[in-house]
N, C-alpha and C. Protein backbone atom coordinates (compact mmCIF):
# COMPACT_ATOMS: atom_id res chain seq x y z
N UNK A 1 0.84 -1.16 0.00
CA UNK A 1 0.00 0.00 0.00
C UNK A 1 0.89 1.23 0.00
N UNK A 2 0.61 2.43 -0.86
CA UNK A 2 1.43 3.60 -0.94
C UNK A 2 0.42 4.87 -0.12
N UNK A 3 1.18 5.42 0.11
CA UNK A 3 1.01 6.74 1.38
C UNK A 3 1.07 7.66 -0.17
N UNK A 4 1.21 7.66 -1.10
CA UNK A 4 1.43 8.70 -2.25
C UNK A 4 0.57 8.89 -2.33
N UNK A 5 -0.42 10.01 -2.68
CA UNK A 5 -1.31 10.30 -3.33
C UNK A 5 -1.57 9.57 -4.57
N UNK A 6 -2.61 9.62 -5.46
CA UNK A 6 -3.52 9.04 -6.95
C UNK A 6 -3.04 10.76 -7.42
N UNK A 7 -2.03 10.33 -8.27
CA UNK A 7 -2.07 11.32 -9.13
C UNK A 7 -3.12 11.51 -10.36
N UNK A 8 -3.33 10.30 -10.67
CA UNK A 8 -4.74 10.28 -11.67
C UNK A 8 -5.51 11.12 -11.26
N UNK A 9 -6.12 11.10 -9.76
CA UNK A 9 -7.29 11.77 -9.39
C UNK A 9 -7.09 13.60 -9.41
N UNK A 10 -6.08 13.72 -9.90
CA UNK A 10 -5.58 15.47 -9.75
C UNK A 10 -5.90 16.21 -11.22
N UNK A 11 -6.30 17.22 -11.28
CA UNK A 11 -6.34 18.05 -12.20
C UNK A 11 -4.65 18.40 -13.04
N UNK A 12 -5.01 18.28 -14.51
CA UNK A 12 -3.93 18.35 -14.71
C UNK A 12 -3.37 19.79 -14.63
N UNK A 13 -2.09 20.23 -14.19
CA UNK A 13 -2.03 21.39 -13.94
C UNK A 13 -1.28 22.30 -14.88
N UNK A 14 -1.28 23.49 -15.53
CA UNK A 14 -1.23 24.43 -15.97
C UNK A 14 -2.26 25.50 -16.70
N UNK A 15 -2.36 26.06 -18.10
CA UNK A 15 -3.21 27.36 -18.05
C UNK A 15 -4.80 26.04 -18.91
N UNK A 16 -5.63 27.00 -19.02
CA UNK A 16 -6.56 26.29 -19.16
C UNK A 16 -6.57 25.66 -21.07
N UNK A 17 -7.26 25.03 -21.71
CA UNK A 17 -7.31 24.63 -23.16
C UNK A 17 -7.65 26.46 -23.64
N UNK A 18 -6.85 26.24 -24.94
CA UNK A 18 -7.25 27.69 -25.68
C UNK A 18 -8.47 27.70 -26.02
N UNK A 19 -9.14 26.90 -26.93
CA UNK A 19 -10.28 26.65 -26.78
C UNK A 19 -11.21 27.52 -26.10
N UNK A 20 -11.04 27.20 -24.41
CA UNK A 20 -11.56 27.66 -23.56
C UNK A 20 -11.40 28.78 -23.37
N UNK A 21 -10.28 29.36 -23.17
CA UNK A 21 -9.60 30.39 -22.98
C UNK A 21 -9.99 31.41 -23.89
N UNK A 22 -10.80 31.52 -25.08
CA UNK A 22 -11.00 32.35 -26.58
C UNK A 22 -12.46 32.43 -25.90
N UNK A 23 -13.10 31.25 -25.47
CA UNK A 23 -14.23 31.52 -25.30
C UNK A 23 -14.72 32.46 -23.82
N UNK A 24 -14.07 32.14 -22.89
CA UNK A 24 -14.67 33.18 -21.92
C UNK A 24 -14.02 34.48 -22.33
N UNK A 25 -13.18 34.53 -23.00
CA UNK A 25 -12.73 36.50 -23.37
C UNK A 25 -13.51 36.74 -24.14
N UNK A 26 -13.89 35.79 -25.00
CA UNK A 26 -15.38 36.50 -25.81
C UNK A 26 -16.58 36.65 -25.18
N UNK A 27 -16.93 36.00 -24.05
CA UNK A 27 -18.38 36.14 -23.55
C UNK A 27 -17.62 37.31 -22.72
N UNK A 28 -16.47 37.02 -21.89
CA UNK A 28 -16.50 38.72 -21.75
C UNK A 28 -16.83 39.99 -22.08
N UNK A 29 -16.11 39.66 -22.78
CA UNK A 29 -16.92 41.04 -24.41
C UNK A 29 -17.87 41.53 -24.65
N UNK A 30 -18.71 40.65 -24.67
CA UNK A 30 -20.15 40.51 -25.05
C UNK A 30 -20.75 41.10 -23.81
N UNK A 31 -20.36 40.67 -22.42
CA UNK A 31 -21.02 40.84 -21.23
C UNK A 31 -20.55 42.37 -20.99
N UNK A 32 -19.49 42.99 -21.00
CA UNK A 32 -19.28 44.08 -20.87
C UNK A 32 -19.77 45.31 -22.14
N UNK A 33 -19.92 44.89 -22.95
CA UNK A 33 -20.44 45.40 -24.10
C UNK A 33 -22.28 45.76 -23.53
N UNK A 34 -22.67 44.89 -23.50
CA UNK A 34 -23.67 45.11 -23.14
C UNK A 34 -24.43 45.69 -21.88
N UNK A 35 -23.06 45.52 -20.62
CA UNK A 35 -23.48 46.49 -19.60
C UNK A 35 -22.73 47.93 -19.81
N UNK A 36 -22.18 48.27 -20.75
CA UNK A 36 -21.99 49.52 -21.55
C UNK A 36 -23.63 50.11 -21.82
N UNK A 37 -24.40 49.50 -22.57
CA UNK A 37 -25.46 49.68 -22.80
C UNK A 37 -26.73 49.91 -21.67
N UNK A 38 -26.50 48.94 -20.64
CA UNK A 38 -26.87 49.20 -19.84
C UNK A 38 -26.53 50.07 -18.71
N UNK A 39 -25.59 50.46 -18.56
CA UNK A 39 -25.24 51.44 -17.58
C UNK A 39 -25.54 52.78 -18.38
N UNK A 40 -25.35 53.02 -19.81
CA UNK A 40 -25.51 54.27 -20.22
C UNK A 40 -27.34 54.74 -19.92
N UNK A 41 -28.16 53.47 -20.35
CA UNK A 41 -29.23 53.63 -20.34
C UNK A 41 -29.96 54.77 -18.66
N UNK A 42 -29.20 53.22 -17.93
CA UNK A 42 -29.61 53.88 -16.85
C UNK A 42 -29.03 55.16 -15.69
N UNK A 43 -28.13 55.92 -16.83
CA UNK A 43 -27.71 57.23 -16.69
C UNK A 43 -28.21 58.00 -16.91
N UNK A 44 -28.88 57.85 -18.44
CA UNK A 44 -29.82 58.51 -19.16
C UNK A 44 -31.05 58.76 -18.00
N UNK A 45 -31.70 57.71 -17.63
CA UNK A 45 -32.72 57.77 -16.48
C UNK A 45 -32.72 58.38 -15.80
N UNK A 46 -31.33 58.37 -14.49
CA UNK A 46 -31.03 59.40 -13.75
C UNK A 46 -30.76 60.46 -14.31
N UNK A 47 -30.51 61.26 -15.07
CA UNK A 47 -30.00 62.43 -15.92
C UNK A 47 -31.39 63.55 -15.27
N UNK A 48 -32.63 63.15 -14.87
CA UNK A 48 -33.40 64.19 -14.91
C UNK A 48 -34.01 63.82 -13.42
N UNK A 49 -33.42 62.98 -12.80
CA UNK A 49 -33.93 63.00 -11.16
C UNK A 49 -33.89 64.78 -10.38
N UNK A 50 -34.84 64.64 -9.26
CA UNK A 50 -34.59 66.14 -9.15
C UNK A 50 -34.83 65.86 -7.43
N UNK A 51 -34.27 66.35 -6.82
CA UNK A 51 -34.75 66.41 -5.38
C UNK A 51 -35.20 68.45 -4.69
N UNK A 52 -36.74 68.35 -4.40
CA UNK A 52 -36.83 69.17 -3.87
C UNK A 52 -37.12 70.09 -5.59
N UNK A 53 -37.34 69.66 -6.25
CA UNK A 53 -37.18 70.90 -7.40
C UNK A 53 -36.06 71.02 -8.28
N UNK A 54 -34.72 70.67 -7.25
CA UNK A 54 -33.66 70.64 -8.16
C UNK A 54 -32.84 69.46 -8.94
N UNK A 55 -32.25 69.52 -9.98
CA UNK A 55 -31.77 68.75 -10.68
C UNK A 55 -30.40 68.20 -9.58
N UNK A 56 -30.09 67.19 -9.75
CA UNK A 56 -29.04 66.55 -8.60
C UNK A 56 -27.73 65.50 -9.68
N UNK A 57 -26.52 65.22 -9.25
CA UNK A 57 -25.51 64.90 -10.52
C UNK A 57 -25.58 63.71 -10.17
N UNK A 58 -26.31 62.77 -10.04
CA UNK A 58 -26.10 61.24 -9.59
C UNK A 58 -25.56 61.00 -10.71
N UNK A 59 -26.40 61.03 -11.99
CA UNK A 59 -25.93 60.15 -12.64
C UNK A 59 -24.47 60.64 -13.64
N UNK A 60 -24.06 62.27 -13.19
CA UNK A 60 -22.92 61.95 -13.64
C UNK A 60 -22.03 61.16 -12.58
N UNK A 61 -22.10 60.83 -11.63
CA UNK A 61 -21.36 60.25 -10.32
C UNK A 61 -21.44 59.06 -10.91
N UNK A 62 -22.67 58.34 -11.22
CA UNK A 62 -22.74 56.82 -11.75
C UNK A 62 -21.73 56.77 -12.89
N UNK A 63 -21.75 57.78 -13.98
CA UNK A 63 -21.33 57.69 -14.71
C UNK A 63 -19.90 57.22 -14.69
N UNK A 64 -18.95 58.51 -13.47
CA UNK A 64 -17.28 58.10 -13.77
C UNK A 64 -17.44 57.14 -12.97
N UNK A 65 -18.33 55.85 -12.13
CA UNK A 65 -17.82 55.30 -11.12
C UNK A 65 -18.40 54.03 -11.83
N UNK A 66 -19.22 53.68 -13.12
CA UNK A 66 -19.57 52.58 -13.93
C UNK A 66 -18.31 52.32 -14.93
N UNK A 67 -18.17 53.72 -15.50
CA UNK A 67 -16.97 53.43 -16.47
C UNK A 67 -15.94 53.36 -16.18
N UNK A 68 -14.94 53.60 -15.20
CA UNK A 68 -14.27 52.84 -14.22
C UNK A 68 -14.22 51.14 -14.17
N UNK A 69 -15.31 50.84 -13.99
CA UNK A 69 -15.52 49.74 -12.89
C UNK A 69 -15.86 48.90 -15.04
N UNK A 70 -16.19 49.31 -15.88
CA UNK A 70 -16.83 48.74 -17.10
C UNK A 70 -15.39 48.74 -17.70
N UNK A 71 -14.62 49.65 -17.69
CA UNK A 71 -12.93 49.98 -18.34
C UNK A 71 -12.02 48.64 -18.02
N UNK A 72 -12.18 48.60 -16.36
CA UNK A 72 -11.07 47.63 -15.60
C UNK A 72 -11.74 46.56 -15.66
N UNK A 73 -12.79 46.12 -15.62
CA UNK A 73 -13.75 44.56 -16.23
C UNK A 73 -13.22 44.55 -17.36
N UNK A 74 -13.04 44.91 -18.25
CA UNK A 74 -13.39 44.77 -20.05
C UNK A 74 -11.38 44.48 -20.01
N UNK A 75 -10.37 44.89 -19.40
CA UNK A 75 -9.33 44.44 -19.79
C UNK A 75 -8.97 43.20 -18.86
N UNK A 76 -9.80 43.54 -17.85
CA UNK A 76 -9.48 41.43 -16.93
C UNK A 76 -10.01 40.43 -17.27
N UNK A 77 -10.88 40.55 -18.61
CA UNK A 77 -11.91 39.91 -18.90
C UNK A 77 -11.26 39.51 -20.20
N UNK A 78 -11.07 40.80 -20.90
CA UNK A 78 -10.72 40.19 -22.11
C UNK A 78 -8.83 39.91 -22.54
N UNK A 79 -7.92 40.74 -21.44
CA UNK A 79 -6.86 40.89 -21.52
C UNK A 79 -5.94 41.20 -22.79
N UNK A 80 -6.23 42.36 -23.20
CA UNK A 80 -6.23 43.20 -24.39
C UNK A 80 -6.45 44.86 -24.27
N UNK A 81 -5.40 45.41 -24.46
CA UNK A 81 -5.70 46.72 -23.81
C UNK A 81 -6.34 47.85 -24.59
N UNK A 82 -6.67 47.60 -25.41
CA UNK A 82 -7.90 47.44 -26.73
C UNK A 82 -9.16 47.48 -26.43
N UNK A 83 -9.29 46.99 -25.04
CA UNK A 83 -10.47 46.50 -24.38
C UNK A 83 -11.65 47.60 -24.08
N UNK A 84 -10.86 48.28 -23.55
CA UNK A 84 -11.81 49.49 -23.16
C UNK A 84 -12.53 50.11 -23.85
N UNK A 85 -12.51 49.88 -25.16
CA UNK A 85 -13.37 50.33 -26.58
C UNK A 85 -14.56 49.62 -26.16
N UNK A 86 -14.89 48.11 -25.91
CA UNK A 86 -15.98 47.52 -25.90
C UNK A 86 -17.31 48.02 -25.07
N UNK A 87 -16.80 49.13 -24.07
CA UNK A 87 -18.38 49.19 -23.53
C UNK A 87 -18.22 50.81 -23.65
N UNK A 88 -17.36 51.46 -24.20
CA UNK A 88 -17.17 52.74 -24.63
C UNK A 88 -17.55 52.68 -25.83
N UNK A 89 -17.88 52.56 -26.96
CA UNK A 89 -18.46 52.98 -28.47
C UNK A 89 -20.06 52.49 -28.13
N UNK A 90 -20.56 51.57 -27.36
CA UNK A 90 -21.74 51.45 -27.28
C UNK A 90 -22.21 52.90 -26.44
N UNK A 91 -21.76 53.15 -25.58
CA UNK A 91 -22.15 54.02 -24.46
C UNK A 91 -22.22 55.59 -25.26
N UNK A 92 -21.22 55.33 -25.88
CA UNK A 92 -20.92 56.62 -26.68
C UNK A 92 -22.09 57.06 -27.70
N UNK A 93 -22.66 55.52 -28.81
CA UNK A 93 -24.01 55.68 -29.72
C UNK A 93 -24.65 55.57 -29.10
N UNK A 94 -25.22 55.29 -27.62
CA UNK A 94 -26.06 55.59 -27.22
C UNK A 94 -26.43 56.55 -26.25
N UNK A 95 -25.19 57.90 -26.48
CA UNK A 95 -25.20 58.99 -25.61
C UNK A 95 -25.61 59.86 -26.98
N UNK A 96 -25.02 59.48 -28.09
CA UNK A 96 -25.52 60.57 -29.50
C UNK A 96 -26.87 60.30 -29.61
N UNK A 97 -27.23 58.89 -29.51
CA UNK A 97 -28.72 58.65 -29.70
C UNK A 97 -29.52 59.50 -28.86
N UNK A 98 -29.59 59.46 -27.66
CA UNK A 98 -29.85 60.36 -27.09
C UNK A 98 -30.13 62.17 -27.04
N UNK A 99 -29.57 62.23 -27.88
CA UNK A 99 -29.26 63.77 -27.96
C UNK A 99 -29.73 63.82 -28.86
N UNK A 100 -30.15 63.60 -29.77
CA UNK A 100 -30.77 63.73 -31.17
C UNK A 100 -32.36 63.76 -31.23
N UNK A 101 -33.06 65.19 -31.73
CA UNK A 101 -34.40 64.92 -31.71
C UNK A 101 -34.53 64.47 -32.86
N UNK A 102 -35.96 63.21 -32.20
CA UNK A 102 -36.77 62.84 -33.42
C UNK A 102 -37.53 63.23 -33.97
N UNK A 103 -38.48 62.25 -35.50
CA UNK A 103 -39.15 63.35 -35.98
C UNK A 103 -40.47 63.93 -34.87
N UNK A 104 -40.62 62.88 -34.02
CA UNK A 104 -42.14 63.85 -33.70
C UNK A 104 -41.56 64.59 -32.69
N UNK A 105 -40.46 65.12 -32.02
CA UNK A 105 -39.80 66.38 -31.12
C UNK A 105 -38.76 65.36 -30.18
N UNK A 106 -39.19 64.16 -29.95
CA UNK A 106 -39.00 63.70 -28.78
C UNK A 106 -37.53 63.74 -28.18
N UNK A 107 -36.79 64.15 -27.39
CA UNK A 107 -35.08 64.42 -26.61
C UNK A 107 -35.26 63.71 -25.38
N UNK A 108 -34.18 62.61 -25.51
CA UNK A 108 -33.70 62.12 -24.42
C UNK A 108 -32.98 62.98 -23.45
N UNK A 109 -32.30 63.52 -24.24
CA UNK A 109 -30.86 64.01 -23.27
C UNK A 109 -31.12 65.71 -23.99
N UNK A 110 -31.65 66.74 -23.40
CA UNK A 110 -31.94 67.97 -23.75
C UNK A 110 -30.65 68.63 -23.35
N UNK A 111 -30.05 69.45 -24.25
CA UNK A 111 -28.80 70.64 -23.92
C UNK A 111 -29.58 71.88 -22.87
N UNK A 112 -30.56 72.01 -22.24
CA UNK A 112 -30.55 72.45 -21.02
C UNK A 112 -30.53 72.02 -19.93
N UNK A 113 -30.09 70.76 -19.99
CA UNK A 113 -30.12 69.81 -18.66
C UNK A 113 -28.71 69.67 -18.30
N UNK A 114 -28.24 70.34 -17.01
CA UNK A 114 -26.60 70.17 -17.04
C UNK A 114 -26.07 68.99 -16.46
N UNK A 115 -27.03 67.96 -15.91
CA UNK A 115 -27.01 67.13 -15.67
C UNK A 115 -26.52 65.91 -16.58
N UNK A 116 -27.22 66.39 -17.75
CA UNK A 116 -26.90 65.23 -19.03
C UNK A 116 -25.46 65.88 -19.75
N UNK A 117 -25.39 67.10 -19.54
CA UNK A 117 -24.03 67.33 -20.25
C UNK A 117 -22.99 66.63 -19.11
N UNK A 118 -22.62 67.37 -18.04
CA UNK A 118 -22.24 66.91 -16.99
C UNK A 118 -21.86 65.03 -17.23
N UNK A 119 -22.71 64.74 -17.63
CA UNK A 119 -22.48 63.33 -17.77
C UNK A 119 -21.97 62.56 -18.86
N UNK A 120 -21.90 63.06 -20.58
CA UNK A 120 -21.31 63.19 -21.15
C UNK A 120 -20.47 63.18 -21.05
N UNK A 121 -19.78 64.17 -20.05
CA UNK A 121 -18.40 64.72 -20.20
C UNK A 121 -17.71 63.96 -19.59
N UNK A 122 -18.43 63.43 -18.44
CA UNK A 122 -17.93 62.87 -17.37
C UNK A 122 -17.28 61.75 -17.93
N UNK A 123 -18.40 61.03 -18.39
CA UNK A 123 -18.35 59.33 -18.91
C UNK A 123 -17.48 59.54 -19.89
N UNK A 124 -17.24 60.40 -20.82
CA UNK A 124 -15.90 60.16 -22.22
C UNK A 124 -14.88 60.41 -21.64
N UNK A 125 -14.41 61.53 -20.31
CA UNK A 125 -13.11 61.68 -19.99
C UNK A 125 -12.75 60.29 -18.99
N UNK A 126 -13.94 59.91 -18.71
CA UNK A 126 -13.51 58.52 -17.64
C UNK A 126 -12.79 57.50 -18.78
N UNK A 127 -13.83 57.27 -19.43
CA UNK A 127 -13.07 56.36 -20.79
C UNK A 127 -11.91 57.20 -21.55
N UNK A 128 -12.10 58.25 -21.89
CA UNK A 128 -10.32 58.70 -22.42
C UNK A 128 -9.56 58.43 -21.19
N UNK A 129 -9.67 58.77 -19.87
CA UNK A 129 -8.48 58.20 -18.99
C UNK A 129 -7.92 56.80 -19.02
N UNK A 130 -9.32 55.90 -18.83
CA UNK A 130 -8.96 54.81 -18.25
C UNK A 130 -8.51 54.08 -19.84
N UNK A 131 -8.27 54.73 -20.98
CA UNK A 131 -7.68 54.36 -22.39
C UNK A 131 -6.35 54.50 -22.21
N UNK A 132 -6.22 55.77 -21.79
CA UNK A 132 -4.71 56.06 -21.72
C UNK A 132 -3.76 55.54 -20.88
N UNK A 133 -4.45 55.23 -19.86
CA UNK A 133 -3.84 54.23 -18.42
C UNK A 133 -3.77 53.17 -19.02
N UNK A 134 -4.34 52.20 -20.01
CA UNK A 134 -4.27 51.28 -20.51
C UNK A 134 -3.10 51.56 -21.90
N UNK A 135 -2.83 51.98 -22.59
CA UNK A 135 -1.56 52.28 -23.35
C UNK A 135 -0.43 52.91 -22.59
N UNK A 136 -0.36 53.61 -21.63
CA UNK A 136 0.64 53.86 -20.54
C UNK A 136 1.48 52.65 -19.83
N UNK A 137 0.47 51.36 -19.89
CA UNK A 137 0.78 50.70 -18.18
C UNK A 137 2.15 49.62 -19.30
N UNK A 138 2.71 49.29 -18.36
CA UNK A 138 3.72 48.28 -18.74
C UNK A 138 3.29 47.02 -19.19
N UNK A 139 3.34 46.42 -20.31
CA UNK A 139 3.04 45.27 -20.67
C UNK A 139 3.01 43.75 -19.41
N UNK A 140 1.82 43.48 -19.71
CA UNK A 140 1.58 42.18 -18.27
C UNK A 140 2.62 41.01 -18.96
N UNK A 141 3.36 40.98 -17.76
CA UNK A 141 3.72 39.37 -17.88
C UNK A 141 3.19 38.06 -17.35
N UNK A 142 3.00 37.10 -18.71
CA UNK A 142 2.21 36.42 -18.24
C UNK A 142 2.58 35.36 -16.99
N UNK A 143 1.98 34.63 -16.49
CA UNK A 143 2.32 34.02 -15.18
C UNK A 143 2.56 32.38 -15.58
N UNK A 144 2.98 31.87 -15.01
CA UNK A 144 3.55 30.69 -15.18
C UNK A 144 4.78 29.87 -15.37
């Protein structure tokens, strides 16, 4: 009888099949892409909250503290510093969409609301930062 462990019974050890590895950076993608969409949306929402009468900046606050948090997901996710495009060009057509009246009058995002500019501004300089921090940073070495 051996005191050794069943090496059979062990996972074999190093990085995972590429295979695999292609596939969760793509559902990454996809998942951050789409809470691009969703976080812009629900900026847009807050954009016209008012307390007391007055207009209040939540959602530019949501704004630099989603795209942040959507910037540094999208390059651990997809590990590509490229990354940060994915929930920034959605957020972005759907901040122009916004701003654009349609034909029957209708404005999401009105240029007297400083709230919605405010947030604009907010959310593209968060993503131009967290772009540039990403072409700045020193190339990752990989582990193993």
């Amino acid at each position: 009888m051996s005191v050794l462990p069943d090496e059979s019974a062990r996972p074999p050890a190093g990085p995972p099949p590429r295979l695999l590895d292609v596939g969760l950076r793509v559902a990454g993608g996809v998942v951050v892409a789409v809470a691009g969409v969703l976080t812009g949306v629900l900026e847009l929402l807050l954009a016209t909250v008012r307390v007391g009468g007055q207009l209040i900046g939540v959602s530019a606050l949501l704004a630099i503290g989603a795209n942040i948090a959507l910037s540094w997901f999208a390059h651990a996710t997809v590990g590509r510093r490229w990354a940060v495009a994915l929930p920034a060009v959605p957020w972005f057509a759907l901040m122009v969409v916004a701003a654009v009246r349609t034909t029957e009058g209708d404005l999401l995002l009105a240029g007297d609301n400083w709230v919605g500019l405010a947030m604009i501004v907010a959310g593209a300089m968060t993503f131009a930062v967290m772009g540039f921090r990403q072409i700045l940073a020193p190339p990752s070495v990989p582990r193993g």
